[in-house]
Structure formats: C-alpha cells, structure tokens
C-alpha atoms as a PDB file:
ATOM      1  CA  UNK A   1     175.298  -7.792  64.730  1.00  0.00           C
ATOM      2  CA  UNK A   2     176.157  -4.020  65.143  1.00  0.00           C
ATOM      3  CA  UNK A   3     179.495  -3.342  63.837  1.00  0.00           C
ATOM      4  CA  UNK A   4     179.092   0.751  63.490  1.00  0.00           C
ATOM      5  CA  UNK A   5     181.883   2.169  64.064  1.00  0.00           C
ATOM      6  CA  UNK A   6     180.687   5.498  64.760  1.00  0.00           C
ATOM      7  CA  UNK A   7     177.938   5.015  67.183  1.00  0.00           C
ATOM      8  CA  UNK A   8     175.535   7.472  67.602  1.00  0.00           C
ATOM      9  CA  UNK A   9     176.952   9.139  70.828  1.00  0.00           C
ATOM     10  CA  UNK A  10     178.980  11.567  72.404  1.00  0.00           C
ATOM     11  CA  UNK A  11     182.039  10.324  71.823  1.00  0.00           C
ATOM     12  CA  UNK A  12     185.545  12.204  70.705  1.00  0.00           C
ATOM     13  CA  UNK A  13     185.200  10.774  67.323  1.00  0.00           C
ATOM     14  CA  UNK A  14     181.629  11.791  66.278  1.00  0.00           C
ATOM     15  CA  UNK A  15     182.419  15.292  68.224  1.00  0.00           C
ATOM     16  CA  UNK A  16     185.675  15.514  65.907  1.00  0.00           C
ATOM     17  CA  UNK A  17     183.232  14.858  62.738  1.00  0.00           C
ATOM     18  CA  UNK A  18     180.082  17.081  63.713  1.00  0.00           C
ATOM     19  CA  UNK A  19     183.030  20.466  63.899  1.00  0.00           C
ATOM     20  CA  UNK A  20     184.550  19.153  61.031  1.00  0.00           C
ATOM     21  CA  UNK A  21     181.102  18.943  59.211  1.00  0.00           C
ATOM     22  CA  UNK A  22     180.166  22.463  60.275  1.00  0.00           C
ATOM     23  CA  UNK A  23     183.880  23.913  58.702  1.00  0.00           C
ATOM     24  CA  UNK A  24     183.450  21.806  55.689  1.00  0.00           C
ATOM     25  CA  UNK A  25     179.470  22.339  55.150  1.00  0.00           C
ATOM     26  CA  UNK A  26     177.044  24.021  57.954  1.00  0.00           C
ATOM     27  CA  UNK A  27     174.113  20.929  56.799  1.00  0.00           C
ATOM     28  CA  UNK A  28     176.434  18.024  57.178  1.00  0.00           C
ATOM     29  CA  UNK A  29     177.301  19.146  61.087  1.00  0.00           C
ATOM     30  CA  UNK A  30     173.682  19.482  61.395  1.00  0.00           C
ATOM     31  CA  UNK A  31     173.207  15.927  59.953  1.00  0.00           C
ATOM     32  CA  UNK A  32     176.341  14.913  62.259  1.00  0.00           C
ATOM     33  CA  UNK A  33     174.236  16.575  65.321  1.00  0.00           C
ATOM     34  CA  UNK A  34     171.272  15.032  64.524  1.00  0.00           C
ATOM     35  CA  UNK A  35     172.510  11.354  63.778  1.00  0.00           C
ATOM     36  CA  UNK A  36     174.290  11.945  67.394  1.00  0.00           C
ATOM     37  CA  UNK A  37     171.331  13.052  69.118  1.00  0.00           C
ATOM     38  CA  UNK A  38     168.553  10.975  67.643  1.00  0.00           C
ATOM     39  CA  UNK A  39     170.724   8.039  66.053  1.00  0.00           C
ATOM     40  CA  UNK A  40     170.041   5.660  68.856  1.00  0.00           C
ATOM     41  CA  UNK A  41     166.492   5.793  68.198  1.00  0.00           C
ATOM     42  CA  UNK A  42     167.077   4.092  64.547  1.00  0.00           C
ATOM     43  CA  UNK A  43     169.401   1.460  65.998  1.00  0.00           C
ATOM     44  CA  UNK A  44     171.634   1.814  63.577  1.00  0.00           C
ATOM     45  CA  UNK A  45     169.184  -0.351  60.813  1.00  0.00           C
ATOM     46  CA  UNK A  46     167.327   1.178  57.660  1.00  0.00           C
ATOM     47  CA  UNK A  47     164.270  -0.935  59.136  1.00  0.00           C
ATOM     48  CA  UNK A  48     164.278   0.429  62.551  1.00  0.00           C
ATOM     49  CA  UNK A  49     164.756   4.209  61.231  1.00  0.00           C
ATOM     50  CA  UNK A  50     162.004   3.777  58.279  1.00  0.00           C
ATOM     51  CA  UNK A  51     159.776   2.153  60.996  1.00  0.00           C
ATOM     52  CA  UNK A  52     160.308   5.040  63.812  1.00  0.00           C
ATOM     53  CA  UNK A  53     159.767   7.471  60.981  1.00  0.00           C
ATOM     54  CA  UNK A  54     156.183   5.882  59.760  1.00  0.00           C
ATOM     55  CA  UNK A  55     155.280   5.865  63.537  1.00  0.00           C
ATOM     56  CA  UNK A  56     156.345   9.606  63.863  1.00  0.00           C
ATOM     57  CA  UNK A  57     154.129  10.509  60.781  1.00  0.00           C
ATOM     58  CA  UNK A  58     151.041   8.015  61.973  1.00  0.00           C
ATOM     59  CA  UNK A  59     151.465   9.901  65.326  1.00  0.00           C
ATOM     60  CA  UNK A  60     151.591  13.093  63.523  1.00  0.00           C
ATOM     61  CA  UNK A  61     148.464  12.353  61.695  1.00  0.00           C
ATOM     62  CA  UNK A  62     146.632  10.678  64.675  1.00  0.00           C
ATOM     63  CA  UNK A  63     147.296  14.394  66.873  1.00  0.00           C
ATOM     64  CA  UNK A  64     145.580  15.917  63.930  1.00  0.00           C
ATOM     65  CA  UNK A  65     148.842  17.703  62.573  1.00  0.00           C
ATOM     66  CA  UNK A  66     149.816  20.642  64.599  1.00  0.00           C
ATOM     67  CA  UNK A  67     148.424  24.298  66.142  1.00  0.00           C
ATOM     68  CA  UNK A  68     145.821  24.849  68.773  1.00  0.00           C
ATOM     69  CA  UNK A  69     142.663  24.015  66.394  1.00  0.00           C
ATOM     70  CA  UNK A  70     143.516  20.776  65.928  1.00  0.00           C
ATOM     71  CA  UNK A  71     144.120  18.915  69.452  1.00  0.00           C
ATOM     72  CA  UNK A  72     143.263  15.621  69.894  1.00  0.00           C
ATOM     73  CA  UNK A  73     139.888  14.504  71.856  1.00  0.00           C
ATOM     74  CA  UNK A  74     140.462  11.180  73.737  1.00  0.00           C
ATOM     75  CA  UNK A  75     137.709   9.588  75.588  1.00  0.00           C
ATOM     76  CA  UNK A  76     138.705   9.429  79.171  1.00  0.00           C
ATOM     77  CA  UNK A  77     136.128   6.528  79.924  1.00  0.00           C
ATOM     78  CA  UNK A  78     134.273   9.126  81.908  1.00  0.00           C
ATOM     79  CA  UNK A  79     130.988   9.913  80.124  1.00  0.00           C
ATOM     80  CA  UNK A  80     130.273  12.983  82.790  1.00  0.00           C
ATOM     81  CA  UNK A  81     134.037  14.278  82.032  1.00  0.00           C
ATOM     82  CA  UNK A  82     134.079  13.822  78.561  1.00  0.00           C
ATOM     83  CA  UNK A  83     130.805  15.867  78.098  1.00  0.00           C
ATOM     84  CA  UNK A  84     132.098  18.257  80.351  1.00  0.00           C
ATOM     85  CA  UNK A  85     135.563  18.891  78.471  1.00  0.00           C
ATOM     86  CA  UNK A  86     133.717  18.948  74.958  1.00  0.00           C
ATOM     87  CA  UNK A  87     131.631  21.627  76.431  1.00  0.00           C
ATOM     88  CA  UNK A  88     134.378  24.117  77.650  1.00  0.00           C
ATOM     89  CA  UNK A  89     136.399  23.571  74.682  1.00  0.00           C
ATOM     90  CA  UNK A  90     133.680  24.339  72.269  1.00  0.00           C
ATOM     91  CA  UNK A  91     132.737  27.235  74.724  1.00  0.00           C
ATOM     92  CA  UNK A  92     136.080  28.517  74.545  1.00  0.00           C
ATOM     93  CA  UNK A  93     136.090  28.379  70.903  1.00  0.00           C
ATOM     94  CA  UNK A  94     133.375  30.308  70.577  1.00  0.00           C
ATOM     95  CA  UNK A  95     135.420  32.295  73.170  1.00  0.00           C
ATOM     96  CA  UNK A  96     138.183  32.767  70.618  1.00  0.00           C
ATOM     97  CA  UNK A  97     135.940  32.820  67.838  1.00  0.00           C
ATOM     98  CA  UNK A  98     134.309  36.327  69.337  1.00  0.00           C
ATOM     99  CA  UNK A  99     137.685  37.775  70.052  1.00  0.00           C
ATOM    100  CA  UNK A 100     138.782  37.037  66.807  1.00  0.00           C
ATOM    101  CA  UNK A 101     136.116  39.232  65.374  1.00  0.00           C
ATOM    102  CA  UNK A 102     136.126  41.960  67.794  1.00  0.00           C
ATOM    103  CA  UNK A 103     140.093  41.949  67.068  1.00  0.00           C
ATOM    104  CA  UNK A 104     139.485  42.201  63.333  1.00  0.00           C
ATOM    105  CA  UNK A 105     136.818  45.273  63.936  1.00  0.00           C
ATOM    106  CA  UNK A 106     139.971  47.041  66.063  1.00  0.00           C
ATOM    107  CA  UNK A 107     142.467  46.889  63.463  1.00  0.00           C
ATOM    108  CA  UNK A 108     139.608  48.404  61.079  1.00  0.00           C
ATOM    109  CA  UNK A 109     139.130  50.917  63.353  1.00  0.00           C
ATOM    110  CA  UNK A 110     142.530  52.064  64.257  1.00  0.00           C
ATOM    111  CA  UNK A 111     143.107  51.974  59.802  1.00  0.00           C
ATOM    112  CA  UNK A 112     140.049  54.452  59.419  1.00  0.00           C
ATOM    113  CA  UNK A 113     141.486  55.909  62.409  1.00  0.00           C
ATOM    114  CA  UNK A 114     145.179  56.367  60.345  1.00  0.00           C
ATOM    115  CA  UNK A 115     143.675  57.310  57.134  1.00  0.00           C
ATOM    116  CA  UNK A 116     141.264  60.135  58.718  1.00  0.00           C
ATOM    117  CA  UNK A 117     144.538  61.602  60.661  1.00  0.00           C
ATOM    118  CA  UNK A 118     146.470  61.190  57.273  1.00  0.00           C
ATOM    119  CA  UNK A 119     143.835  63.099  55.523  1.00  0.00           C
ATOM    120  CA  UNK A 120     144.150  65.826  58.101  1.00  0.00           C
ATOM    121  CA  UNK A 121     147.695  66.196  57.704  1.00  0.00           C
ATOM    122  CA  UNK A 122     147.606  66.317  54.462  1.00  0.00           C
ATOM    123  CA  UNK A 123     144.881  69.028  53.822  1.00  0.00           C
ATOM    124  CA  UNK A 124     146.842  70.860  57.108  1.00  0.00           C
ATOM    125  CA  UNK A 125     149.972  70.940  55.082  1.00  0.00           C
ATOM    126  CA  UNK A 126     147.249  72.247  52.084  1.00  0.00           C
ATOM    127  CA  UNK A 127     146.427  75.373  54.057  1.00  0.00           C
ATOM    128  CA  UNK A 128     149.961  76.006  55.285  1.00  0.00           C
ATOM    129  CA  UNK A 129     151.681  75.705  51.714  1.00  0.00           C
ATOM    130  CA  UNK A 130     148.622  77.925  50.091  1.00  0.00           C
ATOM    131  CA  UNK A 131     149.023  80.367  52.927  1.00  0.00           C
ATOM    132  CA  UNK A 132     152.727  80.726  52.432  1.00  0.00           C
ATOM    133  CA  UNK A 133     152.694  81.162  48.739  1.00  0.00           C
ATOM    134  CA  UNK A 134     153.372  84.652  47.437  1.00  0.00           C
ATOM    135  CA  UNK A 135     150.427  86.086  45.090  1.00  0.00           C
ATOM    136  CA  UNK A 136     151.416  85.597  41.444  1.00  0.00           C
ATOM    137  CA  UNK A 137     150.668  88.510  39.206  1.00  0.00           C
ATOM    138  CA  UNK A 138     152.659  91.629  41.535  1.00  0.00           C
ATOM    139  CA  UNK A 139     150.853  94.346  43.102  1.00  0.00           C
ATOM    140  CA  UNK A 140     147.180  94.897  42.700  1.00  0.00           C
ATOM    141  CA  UNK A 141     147.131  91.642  40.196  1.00  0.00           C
ATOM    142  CA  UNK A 142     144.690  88.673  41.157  1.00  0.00           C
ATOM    143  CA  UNK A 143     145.700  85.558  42.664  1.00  0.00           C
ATOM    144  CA  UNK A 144     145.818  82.847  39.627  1.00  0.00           C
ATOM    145  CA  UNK A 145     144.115  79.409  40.403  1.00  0.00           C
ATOM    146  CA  UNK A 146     145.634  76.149  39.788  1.00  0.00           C
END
C-alpha cells in the first residue's frame, strides 16, 4: 500500500517544496525537480528505484557507454542488410579516420603558418627599432654593437 504523501507529481504541494528547495539550497530543488519528474518511474519503493537504476546501467553498458564510436550493432535477421550496414559503417570510419588526419596536418600547417608570420614580425620590428636608433658615439664616432 502507497501511503506517500507527496506523490511524485505536479501538484501545489511538491511545486511549493521544489521553490522552497531552490531558496533554501539550489541541489535540494534540483532533487525536488527530479523526484517530480522521474519519481513515478521508482513507484515510490527502494526496490523498484534500485531495480530501474540497475536496468539503466545494464542498458548503459549493453549501448556500449556513450559517443559516436561506440553504437550498438544489432543483427536485423537480414544477413544481406547486416553485411551491408557493417560495410558502410566501417567505410565511413575509415571516412572519419582520413579526415581526422588530414584535420590534424591543417592545424600543423596553419601553427608553422603562425610561427613563420611571428618570426617575420618580429625580425620586421628588428629592422625598424635598429633603423630608428640614433648612432652612439656623436659625430664621426662608430656605431657600437650589442
């Protein structure tokens, strides 16, 4: 028998709490949000929510965590398809693979790119300041070197 009596809904009273959990302490409105939005899923039970939980994480490990490397490959009982899709996808990862290098060999490119325009700045600013500089020594006196 369910005797909650805050239900996990959108109801005055578990509206009142979630504001009253974000004045008091920003995590415990989050925690009121989340109990709110997801809370039916648990039932209300420490069973049902530790059992939805070790289904999330088996799911989680079944998809092969998360990012575009690791999808999942399920046999669609179609030999022809199946051989098919593994073919494109490995083709396109080879596809990715390539641009991944030819990406890499850009951003070295545009760096030796920066540091030979750097360098030409620099020995620019060189000539300029060396130009500018008054002779040391007066009148008729040579130029003293550095």
């Amino acid at each position: 028998m369910n005797t909650a009596i805050i239900k996990p809904a959108w109801s005055p009273l578990t509206i009142a709490l979630m504001v009253l959990g974000f004045i008091i302490f920003w995590p415990l409105g989050m925690a009121v949000l989340a109990y709110i939005l997801w809370g039916e899923y648990f039932g209300g039970s420490r069973e049902k929510a530790e059992s939805w939980i070790a289904n999330q994480k088996h799911s989680f490990k079944s998809r092969g965590g998360c990012g575009h490397r690791g999808y999942h490959r399920s046999a669609t009982g179609n030999a022809a398809f199946d051989e098919y899709r593994d073919e494109q996808l490995k083709r396109l990862e080879e596809e990715r693979r390539k641009l991944d290098e030819d990406r890499a060999a850009f951003e070295e490119y545009l760096a030796n790119l920066h540091k030979a325009r750097d360098r030409e700045e620099f020995d620019r600013f060189m000539r300029d300041r060396n130009a500018n500089r008054p002779s040391e020594g007066g009148e008729g006196g040579e130029r003293q070197g550095y």
